[in-house]
N, C-alpha and C. Protein backbone atom coordinates (compact mmCIF):
# COMPACT_ATOMS: atom_id res chain seq x y z
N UNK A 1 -9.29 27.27 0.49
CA UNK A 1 -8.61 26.13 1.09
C UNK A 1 -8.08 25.19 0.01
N UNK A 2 -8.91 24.89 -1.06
CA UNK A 2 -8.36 23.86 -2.17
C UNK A 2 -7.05 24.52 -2.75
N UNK A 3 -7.14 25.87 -3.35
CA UNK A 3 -5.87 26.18 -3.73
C UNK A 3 -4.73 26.08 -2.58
N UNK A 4 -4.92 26.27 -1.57
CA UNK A 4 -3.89 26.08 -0.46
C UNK A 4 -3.13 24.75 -0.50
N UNK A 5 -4.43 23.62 -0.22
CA UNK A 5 -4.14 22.62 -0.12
C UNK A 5 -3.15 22.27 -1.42
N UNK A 6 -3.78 22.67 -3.26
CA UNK A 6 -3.23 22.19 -4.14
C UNK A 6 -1.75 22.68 -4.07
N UNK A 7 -1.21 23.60 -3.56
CA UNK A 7 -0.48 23.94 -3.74
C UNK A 7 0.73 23.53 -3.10
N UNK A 8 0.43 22.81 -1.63
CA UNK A 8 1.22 22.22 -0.85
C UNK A 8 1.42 20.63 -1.08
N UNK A 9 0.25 20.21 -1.95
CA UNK A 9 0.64 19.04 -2.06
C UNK A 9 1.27 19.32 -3.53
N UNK A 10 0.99 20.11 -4.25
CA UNK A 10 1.83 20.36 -5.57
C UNK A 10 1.07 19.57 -6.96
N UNK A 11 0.32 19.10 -6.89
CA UNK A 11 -0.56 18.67 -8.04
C UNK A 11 -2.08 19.33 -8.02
N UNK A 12 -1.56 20.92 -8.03
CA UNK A 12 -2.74 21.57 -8.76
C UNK A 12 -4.34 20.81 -8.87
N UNK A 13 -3.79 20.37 -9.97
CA UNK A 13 -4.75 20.18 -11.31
C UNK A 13 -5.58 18.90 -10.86
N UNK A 14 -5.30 18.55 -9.52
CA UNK A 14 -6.41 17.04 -8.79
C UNK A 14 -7.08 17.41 -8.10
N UNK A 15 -8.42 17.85 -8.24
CA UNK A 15 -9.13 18.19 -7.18
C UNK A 15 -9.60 17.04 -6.43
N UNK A 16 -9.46 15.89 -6.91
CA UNK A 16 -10.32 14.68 -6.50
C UNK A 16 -9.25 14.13 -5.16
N UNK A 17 -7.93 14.27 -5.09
CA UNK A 17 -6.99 14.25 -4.51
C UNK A 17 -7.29 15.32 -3.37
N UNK A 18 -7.36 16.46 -3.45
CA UNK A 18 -6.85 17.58 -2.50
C UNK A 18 -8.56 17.70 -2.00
N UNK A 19 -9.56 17.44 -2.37
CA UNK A 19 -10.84 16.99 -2.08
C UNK A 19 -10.82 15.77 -0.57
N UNK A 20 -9.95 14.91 -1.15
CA UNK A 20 -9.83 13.89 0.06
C UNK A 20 -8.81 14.10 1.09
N UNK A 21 -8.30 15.03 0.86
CA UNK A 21 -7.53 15.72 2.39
C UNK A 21 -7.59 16.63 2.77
N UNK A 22 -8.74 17.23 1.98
CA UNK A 22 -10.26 18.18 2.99
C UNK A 22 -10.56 17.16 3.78
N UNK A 23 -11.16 15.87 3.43
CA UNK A 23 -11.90 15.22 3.71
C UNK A 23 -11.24 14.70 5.32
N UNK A 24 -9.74 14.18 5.15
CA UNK A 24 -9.50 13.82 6.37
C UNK A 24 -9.37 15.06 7.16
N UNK A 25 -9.23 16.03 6.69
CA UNK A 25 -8.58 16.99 8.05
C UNK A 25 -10.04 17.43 8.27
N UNK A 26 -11.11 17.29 8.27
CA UNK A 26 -12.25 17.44 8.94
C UNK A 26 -12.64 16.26 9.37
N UNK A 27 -12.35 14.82 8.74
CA UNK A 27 -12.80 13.93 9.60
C UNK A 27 -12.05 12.72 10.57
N UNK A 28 -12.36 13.00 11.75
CA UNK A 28 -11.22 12.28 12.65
C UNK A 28 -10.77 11.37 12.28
N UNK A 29 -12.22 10.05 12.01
CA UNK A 29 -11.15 8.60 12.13
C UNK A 29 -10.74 8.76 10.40
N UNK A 30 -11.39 9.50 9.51
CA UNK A 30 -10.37 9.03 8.41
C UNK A 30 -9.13 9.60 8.72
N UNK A 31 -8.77 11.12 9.45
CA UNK A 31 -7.55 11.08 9.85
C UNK A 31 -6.46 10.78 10.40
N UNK A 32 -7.33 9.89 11.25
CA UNK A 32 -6.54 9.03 11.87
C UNK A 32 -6.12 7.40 11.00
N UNK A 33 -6.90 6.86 10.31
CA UNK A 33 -6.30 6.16 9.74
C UNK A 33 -5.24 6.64 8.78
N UNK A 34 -5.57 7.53 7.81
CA UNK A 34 -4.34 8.45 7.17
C UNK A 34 -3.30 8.42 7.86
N UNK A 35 -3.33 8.75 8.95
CA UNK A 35 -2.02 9.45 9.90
C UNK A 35 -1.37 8.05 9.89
N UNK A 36 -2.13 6.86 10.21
CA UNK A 36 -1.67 5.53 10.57
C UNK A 36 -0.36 5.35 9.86
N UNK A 37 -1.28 5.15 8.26
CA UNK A 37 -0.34 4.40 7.14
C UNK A 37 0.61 5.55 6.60
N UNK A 38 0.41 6.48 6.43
CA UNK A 38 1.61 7.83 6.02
C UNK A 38 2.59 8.10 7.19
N UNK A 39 2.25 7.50 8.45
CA UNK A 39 3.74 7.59 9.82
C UNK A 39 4.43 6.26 9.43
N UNK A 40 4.49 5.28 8.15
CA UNK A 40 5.27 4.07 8.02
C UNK A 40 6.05 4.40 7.60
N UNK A 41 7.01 3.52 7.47
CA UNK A 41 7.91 3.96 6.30
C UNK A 41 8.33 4.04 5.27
N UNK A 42 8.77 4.17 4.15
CA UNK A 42 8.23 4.41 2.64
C UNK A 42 8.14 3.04 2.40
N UNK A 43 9.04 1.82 2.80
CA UNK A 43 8.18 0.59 1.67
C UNK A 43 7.34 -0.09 2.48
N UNK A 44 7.39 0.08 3.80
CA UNK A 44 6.26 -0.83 4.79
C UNK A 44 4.16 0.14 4.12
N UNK A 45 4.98 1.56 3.98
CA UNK A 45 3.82 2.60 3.20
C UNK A 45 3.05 2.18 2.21
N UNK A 46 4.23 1.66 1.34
CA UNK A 46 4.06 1.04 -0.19
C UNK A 46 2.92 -0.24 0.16
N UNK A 47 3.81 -0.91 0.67
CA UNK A 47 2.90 -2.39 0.85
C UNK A 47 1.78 -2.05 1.31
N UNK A 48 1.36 -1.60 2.22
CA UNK A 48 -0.26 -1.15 2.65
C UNK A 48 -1.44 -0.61 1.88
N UNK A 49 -0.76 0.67 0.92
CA UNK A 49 -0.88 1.28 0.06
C UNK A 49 -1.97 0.39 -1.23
N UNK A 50 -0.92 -0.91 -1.49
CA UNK A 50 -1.20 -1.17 -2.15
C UNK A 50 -2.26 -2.42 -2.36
N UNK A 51 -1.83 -2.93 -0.76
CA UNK A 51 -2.83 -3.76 -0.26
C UNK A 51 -4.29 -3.11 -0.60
N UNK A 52 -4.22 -2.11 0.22
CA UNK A 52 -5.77 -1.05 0.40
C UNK A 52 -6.32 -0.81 -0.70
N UNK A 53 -5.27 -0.47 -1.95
CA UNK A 53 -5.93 -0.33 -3.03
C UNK A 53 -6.39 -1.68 -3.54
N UNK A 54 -5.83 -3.07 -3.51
CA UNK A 54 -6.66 -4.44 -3.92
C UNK A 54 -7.46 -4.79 -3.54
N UNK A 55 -7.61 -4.45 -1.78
CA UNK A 55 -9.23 -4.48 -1.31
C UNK A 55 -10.19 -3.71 -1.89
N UNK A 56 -9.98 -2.71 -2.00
CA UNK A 56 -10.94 -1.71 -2.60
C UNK A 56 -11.41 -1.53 -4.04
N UNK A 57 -10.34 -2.60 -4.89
CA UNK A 57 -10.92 -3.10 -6.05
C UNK A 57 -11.79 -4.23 -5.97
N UNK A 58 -11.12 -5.22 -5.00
CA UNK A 58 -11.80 -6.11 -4.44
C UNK A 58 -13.73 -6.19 -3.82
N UNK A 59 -13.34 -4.92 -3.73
CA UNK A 59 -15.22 -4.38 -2.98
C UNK A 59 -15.75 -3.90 -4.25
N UNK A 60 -15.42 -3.25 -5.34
CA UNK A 60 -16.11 -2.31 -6.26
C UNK A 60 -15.52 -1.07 -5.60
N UNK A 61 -15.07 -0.52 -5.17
CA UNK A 61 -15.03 0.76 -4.74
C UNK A 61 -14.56 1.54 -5.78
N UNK A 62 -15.07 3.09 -5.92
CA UNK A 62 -15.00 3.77 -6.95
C UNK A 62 -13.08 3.88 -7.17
N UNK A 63 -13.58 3.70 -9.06
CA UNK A 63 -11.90 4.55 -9.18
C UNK A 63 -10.95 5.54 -8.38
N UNK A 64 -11.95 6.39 -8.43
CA UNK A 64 -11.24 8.14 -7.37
C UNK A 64 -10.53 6.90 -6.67
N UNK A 65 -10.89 6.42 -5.52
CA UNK A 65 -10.40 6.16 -4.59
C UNK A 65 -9.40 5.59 -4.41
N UNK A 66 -9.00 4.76 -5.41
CA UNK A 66 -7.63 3.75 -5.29
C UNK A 66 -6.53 4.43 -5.81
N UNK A 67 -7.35 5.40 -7.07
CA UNK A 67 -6.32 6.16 -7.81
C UNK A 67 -5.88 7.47 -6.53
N UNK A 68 -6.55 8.25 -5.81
CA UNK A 68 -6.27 8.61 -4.38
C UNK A 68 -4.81 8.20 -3.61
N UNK A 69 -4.90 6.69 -3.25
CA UNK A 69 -4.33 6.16 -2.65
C UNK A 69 -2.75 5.61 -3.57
N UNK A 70 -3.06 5.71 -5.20
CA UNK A 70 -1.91 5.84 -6.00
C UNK A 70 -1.09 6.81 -5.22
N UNK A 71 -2.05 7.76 -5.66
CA UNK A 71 -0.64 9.59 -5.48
C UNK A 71 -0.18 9.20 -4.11
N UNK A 72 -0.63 8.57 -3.17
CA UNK A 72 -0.05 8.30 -1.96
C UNK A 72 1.59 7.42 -2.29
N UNK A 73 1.52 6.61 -3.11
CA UNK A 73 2.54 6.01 -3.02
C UNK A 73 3.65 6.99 -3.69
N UNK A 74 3.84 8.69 -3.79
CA UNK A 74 5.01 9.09 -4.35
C UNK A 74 5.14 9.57 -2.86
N UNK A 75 6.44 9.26 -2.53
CA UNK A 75 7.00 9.29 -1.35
C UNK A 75 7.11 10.93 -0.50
N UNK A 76 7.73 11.89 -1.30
CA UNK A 76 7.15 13.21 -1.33
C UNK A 76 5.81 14.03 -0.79
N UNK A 77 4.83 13.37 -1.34
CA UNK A 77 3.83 13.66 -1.81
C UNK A 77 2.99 13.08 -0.36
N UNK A 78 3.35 12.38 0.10
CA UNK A 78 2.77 10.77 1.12
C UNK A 78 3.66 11.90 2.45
N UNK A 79 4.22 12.42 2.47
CA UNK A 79 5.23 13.20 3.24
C UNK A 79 4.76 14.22 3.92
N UNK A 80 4.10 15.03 2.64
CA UNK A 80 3.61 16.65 3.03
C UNK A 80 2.04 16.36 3.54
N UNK A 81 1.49 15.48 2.63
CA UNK A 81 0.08 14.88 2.70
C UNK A 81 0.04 14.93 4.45
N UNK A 82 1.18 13.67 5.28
CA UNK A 82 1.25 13.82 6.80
C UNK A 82 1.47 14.74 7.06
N UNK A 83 2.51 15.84 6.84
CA UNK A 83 2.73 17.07 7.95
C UNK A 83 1.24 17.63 8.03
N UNK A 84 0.14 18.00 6.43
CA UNK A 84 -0.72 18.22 6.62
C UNK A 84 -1.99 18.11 8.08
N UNK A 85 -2.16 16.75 7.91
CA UNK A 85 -2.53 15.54 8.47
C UNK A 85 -1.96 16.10 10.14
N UNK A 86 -1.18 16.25 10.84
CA UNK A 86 -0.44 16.46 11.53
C UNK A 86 -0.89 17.61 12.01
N UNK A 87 -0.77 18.22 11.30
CA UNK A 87 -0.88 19.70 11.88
C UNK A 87 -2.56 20.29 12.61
N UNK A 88 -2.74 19.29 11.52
CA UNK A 88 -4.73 19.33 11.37
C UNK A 88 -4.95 18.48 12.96
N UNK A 89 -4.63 17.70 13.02
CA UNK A 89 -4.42 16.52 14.36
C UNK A 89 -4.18 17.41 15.87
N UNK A 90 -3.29 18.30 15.63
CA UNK A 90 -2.90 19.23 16.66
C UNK A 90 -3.80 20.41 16.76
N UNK A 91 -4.34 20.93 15.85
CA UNK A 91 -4.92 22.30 16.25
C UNK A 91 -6.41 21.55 16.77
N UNK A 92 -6.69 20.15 16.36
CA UNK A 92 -7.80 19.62 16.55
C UNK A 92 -8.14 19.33 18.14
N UNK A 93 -7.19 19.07 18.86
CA UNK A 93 -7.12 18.69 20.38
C UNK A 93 -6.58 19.94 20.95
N UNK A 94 -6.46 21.10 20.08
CA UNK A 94 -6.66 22.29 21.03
C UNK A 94 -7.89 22.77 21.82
């Protein structure tokens, strides 16, 4: 599954990344918040993005995580991440 995943999101070489979208497509409400902020639109995306990441410096929350929510802001990347997300969403309410 990780190589799958790395390969569709296209940065290989992050497991810490393609780790956390294992993470949502097995877990509902993080997928569903995912789904939230990646259905915006790229700069309403941005702004949230980046909000989330100042709270979460704001708490201590580990590096991984904000840096996570970096790769979110390449628009591309924030794109396939949803169809992912999406698809996972649908076979889930089968």
């Amino acid at each position: 599954m990780k190589r799958f995943l790395s390969r569709l999101i296209k940065k290989p070489d992050d497991d810490t990344f393609v780790t956390f979208v294992q993470v949502a497509m097995e877990d509902q409400k993080i997928r569903d918040q995912m789904l939230s902020v990646l259905a915006m639109q790229h700069p309403e995306r941005l702004q949230k993005l980046r909000a989330w990441q100042e709270e979460l410096r704001a708490d201590n929350a580990p590096a991984q995580l904000t840096e996570i929510l970096h790769y979110l802001e390449d628009e591309p990347r924030a794109n396939q991440t949803l169809l992912i997300l999406q698809k996972t969403a649908l076979k889930s309410k089968d």
